[in-house]
Protein backbone atom coordinates (compact mmCIF):
# COMPACT_ATOMS: atom_id res chain seq x y z
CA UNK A 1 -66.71 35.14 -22.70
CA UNK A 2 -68.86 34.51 -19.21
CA UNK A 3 -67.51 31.35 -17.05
CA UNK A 4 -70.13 28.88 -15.68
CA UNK A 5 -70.77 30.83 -12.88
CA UNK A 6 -71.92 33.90 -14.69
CA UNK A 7 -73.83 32.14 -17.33
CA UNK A 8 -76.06 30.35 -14.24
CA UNK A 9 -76.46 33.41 -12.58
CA UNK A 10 -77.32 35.13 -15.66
CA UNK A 11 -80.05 32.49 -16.85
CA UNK A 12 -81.53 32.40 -13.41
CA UNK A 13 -82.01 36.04 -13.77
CA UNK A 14 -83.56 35.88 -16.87
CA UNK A 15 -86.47 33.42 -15.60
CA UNK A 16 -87.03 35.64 -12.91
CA UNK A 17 -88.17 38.35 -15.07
CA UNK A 18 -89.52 36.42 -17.35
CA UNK A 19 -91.96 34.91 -15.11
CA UNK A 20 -91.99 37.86 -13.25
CA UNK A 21 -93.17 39.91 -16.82
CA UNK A 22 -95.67 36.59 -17.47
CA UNK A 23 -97.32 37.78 -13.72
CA UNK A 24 -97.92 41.21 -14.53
CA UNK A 25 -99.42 40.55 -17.64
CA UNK A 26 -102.09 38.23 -16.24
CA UNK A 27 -102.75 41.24 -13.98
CA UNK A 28 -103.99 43.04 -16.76
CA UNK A 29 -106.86 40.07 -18.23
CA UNK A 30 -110.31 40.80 -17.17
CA UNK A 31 -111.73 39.20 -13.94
CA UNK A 32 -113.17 36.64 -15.85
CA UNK A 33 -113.73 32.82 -15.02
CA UNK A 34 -112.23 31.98 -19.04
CA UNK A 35 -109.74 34.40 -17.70
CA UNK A 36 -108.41 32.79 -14.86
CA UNK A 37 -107.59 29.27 -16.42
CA UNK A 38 -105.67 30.98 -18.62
CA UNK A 39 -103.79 33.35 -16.20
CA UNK A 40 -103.58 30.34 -14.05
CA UNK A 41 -101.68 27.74 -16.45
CA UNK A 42 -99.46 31.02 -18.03
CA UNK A 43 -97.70 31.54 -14.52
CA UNK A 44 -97.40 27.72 -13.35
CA UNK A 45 -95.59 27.34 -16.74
CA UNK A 46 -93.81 30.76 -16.48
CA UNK A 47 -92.83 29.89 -13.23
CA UNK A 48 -91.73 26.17 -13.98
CA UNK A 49 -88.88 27.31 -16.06
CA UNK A 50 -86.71 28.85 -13.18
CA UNK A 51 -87.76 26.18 -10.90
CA UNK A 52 -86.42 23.70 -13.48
CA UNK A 53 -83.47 25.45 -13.61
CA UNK A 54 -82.59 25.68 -10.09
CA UNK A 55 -83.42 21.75 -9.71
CA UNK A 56 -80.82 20.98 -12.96
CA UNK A 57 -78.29 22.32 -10.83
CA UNK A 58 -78.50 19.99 -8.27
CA UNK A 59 -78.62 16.79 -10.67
CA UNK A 60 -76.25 13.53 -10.11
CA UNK A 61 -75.74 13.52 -13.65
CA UNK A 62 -75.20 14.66 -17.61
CA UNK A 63 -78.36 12.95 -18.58
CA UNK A 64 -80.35 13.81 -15.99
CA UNK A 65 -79.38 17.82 -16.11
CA UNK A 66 -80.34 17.57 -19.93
CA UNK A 67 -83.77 15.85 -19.49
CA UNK A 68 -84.21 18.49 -16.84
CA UNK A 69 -82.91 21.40 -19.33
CA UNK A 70 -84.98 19.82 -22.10
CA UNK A 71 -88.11 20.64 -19.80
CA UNK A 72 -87.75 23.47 -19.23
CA UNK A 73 -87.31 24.68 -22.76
CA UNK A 74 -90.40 22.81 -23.65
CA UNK A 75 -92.36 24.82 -21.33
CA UNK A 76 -90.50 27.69 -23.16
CA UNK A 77 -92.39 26.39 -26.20
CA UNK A 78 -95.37 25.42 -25.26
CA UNK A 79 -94.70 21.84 -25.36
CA UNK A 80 -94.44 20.37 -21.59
CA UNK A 81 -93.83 16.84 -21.12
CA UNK A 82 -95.60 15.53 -18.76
């Protein structure tokens, strides 16, 4: 079993790539104006989950790390509370 430590390091990792993978497939859409808004909104929400993450870790307490968690796996899912 993976301590606290590992787990964090572990998830962070995992947004990275995921947003990283989210980036180079917007790379591929055509240069397209319909295009863009897509690519644009995929990558601020592929890119909002790690930042999310990194900010939980700094919260002052349990409820506030799980609204902040809760966020970020509704950006996950497409639903982002706003």
């Amino acid at each position: 079993m993976q301590d606290n430590k590992e787990f964090k390091r572990r998830l962070i990792n995992r947004a990275f790539k995921f947003a990283r993978s989210v980036i180079t497939l917007v790379d591929m859409f055509p240069n397209k104006r319909s295009a863009w808004v897509i690519a644009d909104q995929l990558i601020r929400a592929a890119t909002s989950i790690g930042a999310n993450i990194i900010e939980a870790q700094a919260a002052s307490s349990r409820d506030e790390l799980a609204k902040i968690l809760g966020s970020s796996i509704a950006t996950l899912k497409g639903k982002n509370k706003l």
